[in-house]
Protein backbone atom coordinates (compact mmCIF):
# COMPACT_ATOMS: atom_id res chain seq x y z
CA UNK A 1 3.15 -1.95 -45.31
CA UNK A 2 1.70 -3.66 -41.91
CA UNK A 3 -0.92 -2.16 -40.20
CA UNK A 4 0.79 -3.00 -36.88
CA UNK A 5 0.37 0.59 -35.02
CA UNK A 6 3.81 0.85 -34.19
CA UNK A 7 5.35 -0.45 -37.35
CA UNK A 8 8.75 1.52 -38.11
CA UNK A 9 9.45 1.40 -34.86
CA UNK A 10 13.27 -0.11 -34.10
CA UNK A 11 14.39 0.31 -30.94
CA UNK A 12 17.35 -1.73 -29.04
CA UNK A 13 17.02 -3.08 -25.94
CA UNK A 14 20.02 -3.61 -23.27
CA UNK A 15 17.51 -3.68 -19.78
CA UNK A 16 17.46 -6.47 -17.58
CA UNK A 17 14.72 -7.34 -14.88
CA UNK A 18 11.11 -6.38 -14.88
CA UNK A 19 11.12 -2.70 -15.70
CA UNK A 20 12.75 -2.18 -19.24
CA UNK A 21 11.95 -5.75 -20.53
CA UNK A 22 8.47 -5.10 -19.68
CA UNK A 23 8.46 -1.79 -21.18
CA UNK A 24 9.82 -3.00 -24.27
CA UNK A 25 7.57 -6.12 -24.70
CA UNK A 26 4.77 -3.64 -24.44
CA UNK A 27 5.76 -1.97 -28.08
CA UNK A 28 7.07 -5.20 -29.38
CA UNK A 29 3.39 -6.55 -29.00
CA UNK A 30 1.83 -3.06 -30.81
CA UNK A 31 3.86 -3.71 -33.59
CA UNK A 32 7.33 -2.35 -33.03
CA UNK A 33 10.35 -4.37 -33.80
CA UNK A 34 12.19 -4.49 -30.60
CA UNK A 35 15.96 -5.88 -30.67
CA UNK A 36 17.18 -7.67 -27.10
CA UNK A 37 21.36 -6.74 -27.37
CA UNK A 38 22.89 -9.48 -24.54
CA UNK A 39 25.84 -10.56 -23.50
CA UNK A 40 26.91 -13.86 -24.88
CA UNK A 41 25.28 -16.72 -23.03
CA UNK A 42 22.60 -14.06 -21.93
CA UNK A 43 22.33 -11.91 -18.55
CA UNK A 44 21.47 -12.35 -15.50
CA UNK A 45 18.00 -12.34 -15.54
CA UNK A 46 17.48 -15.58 -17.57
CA UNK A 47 18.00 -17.41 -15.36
CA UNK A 48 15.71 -16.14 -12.86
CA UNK A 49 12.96 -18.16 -11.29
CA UNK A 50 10.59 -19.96 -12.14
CA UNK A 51 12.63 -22.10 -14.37
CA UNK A 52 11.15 -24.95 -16.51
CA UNK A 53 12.06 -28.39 -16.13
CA UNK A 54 15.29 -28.17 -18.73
CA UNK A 55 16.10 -24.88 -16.71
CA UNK A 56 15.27 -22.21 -18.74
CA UNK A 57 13.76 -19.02 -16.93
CA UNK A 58 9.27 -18.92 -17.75
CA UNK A 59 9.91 -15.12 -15.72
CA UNK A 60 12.43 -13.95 -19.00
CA UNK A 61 10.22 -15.86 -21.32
CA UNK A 62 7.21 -14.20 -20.60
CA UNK A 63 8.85 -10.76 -20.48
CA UNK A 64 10.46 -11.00 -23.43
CA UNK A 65 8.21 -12.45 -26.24
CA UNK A 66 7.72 -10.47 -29.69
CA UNK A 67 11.56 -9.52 -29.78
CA UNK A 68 14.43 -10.26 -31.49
CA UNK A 69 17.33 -11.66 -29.89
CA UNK A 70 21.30 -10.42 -30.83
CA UNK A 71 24.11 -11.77 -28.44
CA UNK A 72 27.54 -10.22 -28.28
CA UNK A 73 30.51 -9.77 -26.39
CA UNK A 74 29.32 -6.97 -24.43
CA UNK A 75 33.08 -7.10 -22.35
CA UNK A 76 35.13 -6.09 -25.58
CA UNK A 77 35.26 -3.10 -27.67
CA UNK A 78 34.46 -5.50 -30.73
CA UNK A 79 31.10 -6.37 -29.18
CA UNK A 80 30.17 -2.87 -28.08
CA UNK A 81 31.13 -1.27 -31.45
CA UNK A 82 28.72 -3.45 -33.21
CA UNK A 83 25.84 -2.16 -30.85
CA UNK A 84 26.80 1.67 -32.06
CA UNK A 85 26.93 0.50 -35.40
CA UNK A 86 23.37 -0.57 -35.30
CA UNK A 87 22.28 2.41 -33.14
CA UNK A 88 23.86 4.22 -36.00
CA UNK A 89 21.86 2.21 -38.19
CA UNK A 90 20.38 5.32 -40.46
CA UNK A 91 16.53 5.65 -41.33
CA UNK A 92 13.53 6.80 -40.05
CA UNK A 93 12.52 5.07 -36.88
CA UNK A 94 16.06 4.09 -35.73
CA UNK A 95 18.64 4.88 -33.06
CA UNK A 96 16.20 3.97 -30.38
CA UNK A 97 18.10 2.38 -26.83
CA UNK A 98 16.50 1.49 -23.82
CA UNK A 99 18.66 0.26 -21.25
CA UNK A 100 18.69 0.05 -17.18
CA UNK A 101 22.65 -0.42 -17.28
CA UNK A 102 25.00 0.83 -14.72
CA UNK A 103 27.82 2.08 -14.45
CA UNK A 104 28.93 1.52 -17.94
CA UNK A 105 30.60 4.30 -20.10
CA UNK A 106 30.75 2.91 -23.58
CA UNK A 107 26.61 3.55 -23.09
CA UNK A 108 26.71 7.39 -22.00
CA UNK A 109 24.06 9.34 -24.26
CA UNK A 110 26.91 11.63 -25.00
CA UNK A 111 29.29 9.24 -26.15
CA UNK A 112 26.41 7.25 -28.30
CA UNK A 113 25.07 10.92 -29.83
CA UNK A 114 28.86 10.69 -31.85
CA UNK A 115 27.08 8.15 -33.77
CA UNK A 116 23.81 8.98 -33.72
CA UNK A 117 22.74 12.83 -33.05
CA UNK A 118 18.85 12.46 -33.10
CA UNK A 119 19.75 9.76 -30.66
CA UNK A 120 16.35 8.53 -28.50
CA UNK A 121 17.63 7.02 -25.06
CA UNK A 122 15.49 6.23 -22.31
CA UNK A 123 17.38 5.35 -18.74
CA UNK A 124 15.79 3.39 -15.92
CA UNK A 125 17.32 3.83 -12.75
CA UNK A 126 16.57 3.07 -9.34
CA UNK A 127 16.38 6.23 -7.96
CA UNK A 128 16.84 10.01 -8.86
CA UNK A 129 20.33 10.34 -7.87
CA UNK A 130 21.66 7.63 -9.23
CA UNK A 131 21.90 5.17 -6.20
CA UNK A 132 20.43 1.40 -7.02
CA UNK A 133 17.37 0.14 -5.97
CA UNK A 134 15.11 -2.24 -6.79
CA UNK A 135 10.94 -2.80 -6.78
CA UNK A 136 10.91 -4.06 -3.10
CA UNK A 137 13.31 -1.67 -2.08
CA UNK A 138 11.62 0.90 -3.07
CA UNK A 139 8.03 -0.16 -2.08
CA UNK A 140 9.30 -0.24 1.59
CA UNK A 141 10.85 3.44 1.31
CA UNK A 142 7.32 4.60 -0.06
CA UNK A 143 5.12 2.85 3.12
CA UNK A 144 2.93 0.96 1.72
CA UNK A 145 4.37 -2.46 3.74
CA UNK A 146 3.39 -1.12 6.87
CA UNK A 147 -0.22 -0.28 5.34
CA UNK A 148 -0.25 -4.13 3.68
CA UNK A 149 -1.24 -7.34 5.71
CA UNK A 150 -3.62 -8.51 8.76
CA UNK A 151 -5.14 -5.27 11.02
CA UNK A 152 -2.95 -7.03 14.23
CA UNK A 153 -0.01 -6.99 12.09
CA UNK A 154 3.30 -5.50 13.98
CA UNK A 155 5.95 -5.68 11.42
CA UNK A 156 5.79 -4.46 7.57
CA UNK A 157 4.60 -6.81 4.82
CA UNK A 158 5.58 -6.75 1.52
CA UNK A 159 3.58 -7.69 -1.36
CA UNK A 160 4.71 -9.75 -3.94
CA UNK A 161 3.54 -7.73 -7.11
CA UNK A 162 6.76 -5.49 -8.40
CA UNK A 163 4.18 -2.56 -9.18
CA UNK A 164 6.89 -0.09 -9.12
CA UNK A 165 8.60 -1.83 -12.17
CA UNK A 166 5.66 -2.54 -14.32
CA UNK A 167 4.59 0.93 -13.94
CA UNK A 168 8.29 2.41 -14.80
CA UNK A 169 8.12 0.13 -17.60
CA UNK A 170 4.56 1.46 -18.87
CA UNK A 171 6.20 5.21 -18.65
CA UNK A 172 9.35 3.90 -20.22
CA UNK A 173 7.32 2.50 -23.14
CA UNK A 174 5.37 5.54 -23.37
CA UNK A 175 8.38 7.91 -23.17
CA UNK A 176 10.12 6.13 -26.16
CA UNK A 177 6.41 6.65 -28.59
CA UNK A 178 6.44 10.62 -27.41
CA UNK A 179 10.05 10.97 -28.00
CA UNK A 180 9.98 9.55 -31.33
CA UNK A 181 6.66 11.34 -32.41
CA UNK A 182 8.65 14.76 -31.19
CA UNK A 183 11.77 13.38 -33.36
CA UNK A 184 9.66 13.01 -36.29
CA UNK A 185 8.37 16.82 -35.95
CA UNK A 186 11.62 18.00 -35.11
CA UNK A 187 14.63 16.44 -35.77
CA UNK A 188 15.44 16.80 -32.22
CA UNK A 189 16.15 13.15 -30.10
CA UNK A 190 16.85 13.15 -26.47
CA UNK A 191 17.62 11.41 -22.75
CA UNK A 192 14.89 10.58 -20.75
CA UNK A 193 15.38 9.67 -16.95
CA UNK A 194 13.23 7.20 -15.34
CA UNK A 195 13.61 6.06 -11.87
CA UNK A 196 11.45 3.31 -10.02
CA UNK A 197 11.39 6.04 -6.59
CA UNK A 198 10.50 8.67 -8.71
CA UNK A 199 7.50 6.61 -10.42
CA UNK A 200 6.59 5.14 -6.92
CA UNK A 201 6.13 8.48 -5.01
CA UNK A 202 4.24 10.53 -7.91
CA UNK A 203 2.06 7.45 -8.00
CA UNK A 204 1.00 7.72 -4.54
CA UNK A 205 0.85 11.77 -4.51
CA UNK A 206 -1.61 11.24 -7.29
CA UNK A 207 -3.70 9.15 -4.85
CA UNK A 208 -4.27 11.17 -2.56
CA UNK A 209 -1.41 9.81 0.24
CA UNK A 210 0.61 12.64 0.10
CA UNK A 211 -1.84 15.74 -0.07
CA UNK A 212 -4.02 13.66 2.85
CA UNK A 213 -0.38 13.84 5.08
CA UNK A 214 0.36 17.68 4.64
CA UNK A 215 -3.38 19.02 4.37
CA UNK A 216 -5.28 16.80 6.97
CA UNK A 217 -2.37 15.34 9.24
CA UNK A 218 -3.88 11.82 8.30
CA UNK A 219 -2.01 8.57 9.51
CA UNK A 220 -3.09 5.27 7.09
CA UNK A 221 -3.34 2.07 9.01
CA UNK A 222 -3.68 -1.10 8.30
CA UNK A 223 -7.02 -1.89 7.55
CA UNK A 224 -7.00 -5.77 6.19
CA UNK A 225 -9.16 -6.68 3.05
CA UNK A 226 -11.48 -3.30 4.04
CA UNK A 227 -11.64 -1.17 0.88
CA UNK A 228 -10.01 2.66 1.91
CA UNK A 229 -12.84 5.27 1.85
CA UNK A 230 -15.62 3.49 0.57
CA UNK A 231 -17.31 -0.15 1.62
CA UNK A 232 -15.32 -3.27 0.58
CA UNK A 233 -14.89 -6.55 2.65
CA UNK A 234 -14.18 -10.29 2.16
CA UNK A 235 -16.59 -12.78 3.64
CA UNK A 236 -16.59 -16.20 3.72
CA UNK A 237 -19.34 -18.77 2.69
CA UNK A 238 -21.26 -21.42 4.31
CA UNK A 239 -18.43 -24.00 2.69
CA UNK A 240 -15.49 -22.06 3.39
CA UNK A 241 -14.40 -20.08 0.02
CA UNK A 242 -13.86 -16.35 0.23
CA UNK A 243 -15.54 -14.16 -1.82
CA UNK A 244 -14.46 -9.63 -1.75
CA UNK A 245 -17.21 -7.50 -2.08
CA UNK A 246 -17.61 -3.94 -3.10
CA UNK A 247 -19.89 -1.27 -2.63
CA UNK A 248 -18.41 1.52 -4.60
CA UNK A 249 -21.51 3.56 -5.50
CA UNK A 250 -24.78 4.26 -3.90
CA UNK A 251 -26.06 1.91 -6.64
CA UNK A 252 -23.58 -1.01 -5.83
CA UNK A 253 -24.40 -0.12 -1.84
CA UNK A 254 -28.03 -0.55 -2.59
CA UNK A 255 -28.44 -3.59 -4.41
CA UNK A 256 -26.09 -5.34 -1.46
CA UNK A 257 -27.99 -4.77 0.92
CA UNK A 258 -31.45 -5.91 -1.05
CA UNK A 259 -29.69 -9.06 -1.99
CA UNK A 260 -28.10 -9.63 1.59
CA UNK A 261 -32.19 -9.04 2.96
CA UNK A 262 -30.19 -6.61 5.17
CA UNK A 263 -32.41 -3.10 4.25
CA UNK A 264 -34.54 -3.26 7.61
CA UNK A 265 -31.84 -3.51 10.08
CA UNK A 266 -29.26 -1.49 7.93
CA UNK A 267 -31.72 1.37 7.94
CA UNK A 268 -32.33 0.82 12.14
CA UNK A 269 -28.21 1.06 12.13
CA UNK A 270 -28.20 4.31 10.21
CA UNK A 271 -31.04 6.29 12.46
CA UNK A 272 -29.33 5.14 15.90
CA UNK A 273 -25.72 6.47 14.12
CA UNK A 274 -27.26 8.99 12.62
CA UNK A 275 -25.27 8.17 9.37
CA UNK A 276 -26.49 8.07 5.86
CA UNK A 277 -24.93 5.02 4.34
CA UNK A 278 -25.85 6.25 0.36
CA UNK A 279 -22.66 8.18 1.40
CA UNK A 280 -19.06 6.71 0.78
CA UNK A 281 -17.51 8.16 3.82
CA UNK A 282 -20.47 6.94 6.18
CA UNK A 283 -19.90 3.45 4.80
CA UNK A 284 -16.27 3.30 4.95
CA UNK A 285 -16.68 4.94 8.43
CA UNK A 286 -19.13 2.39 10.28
CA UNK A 287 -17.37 -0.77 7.71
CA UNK A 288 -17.00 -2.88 11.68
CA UNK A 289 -20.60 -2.73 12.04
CA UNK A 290 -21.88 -3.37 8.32
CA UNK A 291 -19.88 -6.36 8.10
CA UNK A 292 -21.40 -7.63 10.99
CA UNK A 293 -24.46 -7.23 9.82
CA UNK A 294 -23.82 -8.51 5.89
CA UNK A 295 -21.54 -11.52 7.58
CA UNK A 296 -24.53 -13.95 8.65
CA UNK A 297 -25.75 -14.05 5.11
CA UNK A 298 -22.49 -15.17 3.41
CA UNK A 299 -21.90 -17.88 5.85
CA UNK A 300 -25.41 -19.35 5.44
CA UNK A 301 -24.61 -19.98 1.97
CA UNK A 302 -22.95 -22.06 -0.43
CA UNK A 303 -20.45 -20.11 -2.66
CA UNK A 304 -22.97 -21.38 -5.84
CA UNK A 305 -25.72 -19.75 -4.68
CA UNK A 306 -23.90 -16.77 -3.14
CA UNK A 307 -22.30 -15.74 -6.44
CA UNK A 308 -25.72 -16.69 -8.30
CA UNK A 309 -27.22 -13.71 -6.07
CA UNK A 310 -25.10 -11.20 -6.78
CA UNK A 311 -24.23 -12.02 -10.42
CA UNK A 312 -28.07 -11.38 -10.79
CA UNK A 313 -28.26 -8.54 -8.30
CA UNK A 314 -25.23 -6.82 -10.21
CA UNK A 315 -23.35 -6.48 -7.46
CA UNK A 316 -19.35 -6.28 -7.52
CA UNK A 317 -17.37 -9.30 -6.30
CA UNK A 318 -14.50 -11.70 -6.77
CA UNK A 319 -13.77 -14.71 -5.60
CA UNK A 320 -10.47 -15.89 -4.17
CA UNK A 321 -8.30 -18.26 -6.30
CA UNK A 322 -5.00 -19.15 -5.83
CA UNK A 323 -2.08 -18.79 -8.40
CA UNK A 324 -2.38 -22.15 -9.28
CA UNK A 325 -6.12 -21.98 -10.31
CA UNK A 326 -5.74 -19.03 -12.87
CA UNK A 327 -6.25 -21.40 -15.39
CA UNK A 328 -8.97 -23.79 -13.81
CA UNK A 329 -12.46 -24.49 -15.44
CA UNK A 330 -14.12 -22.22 -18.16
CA UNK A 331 -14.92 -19.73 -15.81
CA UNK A 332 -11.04 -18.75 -15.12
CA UNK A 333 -9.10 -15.39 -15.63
CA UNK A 334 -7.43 -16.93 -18.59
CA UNK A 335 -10.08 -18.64 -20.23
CA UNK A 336 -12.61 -15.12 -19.75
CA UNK A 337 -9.69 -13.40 -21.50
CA UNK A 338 -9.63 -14.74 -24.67
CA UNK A 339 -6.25 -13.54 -25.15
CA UNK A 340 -4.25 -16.53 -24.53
CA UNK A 341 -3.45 -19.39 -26.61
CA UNK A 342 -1.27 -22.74 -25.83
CA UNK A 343 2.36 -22.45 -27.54
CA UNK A 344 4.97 -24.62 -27.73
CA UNK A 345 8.07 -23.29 -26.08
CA UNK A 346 10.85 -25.13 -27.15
CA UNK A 347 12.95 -26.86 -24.03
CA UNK A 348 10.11 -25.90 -21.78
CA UNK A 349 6.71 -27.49 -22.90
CA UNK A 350 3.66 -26.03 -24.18
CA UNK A 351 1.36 -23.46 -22.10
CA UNK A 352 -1.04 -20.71 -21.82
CA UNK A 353 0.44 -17.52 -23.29
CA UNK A 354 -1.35 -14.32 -23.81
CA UNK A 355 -1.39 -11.64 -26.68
CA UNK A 356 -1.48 -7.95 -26.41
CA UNK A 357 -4.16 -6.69 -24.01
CA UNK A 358 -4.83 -3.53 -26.18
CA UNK A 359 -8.41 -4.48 -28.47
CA UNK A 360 -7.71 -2.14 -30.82
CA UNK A 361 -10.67 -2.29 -33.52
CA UNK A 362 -9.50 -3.13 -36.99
CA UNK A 363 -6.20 -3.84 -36.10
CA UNK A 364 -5.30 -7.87 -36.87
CA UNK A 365 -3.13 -8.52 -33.85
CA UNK A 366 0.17 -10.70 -33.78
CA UNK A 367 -0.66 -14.59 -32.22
CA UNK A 368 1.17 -15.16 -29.01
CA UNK A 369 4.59 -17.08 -29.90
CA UNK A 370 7.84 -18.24 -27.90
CA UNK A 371 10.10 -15.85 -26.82
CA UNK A 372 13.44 -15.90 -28.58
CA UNK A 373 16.41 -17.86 -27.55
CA UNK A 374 19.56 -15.94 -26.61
CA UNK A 375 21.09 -14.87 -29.86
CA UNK A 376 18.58 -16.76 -32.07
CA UNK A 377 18.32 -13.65 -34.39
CA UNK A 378 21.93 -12.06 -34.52
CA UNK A 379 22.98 -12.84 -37.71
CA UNK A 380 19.51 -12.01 -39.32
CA UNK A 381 19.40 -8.81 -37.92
CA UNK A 382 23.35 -7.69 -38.10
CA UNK A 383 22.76 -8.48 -41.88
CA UNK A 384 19.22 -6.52 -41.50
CA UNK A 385 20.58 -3.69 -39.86
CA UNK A 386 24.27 -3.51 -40.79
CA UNK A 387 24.27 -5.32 -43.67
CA UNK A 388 26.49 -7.64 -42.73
CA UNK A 389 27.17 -10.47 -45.34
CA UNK A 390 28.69 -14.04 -45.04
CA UNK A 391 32.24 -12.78 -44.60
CA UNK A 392 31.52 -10.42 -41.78
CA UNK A 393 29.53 -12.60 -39.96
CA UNK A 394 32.41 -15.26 -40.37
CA UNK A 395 34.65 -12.44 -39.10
CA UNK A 396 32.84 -11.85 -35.90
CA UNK A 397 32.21 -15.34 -34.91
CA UNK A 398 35.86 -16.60 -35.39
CA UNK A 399 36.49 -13.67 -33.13
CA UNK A 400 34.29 -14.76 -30.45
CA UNK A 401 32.00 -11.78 -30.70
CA UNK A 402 29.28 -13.81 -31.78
CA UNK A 403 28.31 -17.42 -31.29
């Protein structure tokens, strides 16, 4: 029996995009076995950019690794029917679907139930009434463009990280593990609705945005690379890299200002303000003037010795990089990981590609491997799940429901 903690987990998976695939790759990693149902030739989304050199998408590669892939006709009854059949599949641990489809009847949960009554079926959506909408779409509906970007900024900025989706996708993959732990106890499966406004808002009412709105009348504004209610600001070294640093607790605030030699004249700034700067709101307050003070410091250094200070003062900090230097020198975000290894993806090349980021103690965790190509598994698992022998499979391909 594997020790994978989400072994007996089947679940199909009929999303597209970031959200669902995501979602899905998440449980495939932990150990369940996750089945990508696509139309023949494969959706939309593979061929989304980047694409490798022979074409093929690296964005649906790296979302969909750990999974098996089935391709069918998804336009004709013939194809469809085989994707009940397998939802039907009987067993603990089946008749699992999450999809992000619209507008398409042959998937309503009633309809599927027929086949399957403990039927577990989670739905992304855009938002709550139905309407479509997307990560970006969403982010701009929610504000946070018009907080993002330079202080003299006039017009919104987006930001290029679909947060919205990888956080519906994190509640999607949670959703499916609570639904089928209540199945187990109960018998009992069920819908669940998931929409990326829905996930976006609650996020931010959790923050704080909302209750700050209604209770104190607040207005955000754009603040740059400051850190909201507490001290946090990017300088820039002597030879011109940038390096963010935080002062998050009195402790982190303290040891800056020893490093930076800055304790006599941050102390003068505090009695003339009368602030206290061992509190948050003091520091986030007067951030102008302690950056002016902190600033000549960073500039009269190299980046070498500036990071040598703080590393040994234990002060927080990062250092800008660019996307194309996450996997530069021993020091990188990949190579501190120690979750990625170099795989050979057929038709695209070999790269850095990262396991599960879950460390779970005693648990032998899967390597990192290629994701699937389209159909590569359909008539392994048709004959897993259905089985479907030799003559069937003949059936089905001469019929053009599978290649």
């Amino acid at each position: 029996m594997s020790s994978d903690p989400l072994s007996g987990l089947h679940l199909l998976d009929l999303s597209t995009f970031v959200a669902g695939p995501s979602g899905t790759m998440v449980l495939a990693q932990l150990g369940a076995d996750v089945v990508r149902v696509d139309p023949l030739g494969g959706a939309t989304d593979t061929r989304r950019l980047p694409l490798a050199p022979d074409g093929s998408s690296l964005y649906w590669a790296g979302l969909n690794r750990h999974k098996r892939s089935v391709s069918l006709d998804l336009g004709r009854d013939e194809g469809r029917a085989v994707v009940r059949r397998m939802l039907a599949r009987p067993g603990e641990g089946y008749g699992i679907l999450v999809t992000n489809a619209v507008n398409q009847r042959w998937l309503d949960y009633d309809a599927l139930r027929r086949v399957r009554p403990d039927l577990v079926m989670v739905h992304i959506a855009g938002r709550p009434d139905g309407r479509p909408a997307v990560d970006y779409t969403v982010n701009a509906e929610v504000g946070l463009p018009w907080l993002t970007g330079p202080v003299d900024s006039t017009r919104p900025v987006n930001h290029v990280l679909p947060a919205w989706d990888l956080l519906t996708g994190l509640h999607a993959a949670l959703s499916v593990v609570a639904a089928d732990r209540k199945r187990r106890a109960t018998g009992l499966g069920g819908l669940i609705r998931i929409n990326l406004s829905d996930v976006a808002v609650t996020t931010l009412a959790h923050l704080g945005f909302l209750a700050d709105t209604v209770i104190n009348g607040s207005t955000r504004v754009r603040e740059g690379n400051y850190l909201y209610g507490a001290y946090g600001s990017d300088f820039a070294t002597k030879d011109e890299h940038r390096i963010m640093v935080i002062a998050l607790t009195d402790r982190h605030w303290t040891r800056l200002v020893e490093v930076t030699d800055a304790s006599a004249i941050i102390s003068a700034l505090e009695e003339r303000l009368g602030a206290d700067f061992s509190r948050e709101r003091d520091r986030y307050a007067h951030r102008d003037l302690i950056t002016a003070v902190l600033t000549p410091w960073f500039s009269a250094r190299g980046r070498a010795e500036v990071v040598d200070r703080l590393e040994r003062a234990h002060v927080l900090w990062g250092g800008y990089r660019r996307t194309e230097d996450l996997d530069a020198g021993p020091d990188s975000p990949v190579a501190a990981s120690g979750l990625f290894e170099a795989v050979d993806h057929p038709g695209i090349g070999t790269y850095p590609v990262p396991g599960p980021v879950a460390r779970i103690r005693g648990w032998d965790q899967p390597r990192p491997g290629p994701a699937a190509t389209i159909g590569e598994h359909t008539d392994q698992v048709l004959a897993e799940w259905l089985a479907a022998g030799e003559a069937e499979l003949a059936g089905l391909r001469a019929a053009g429901v599978i290649r």
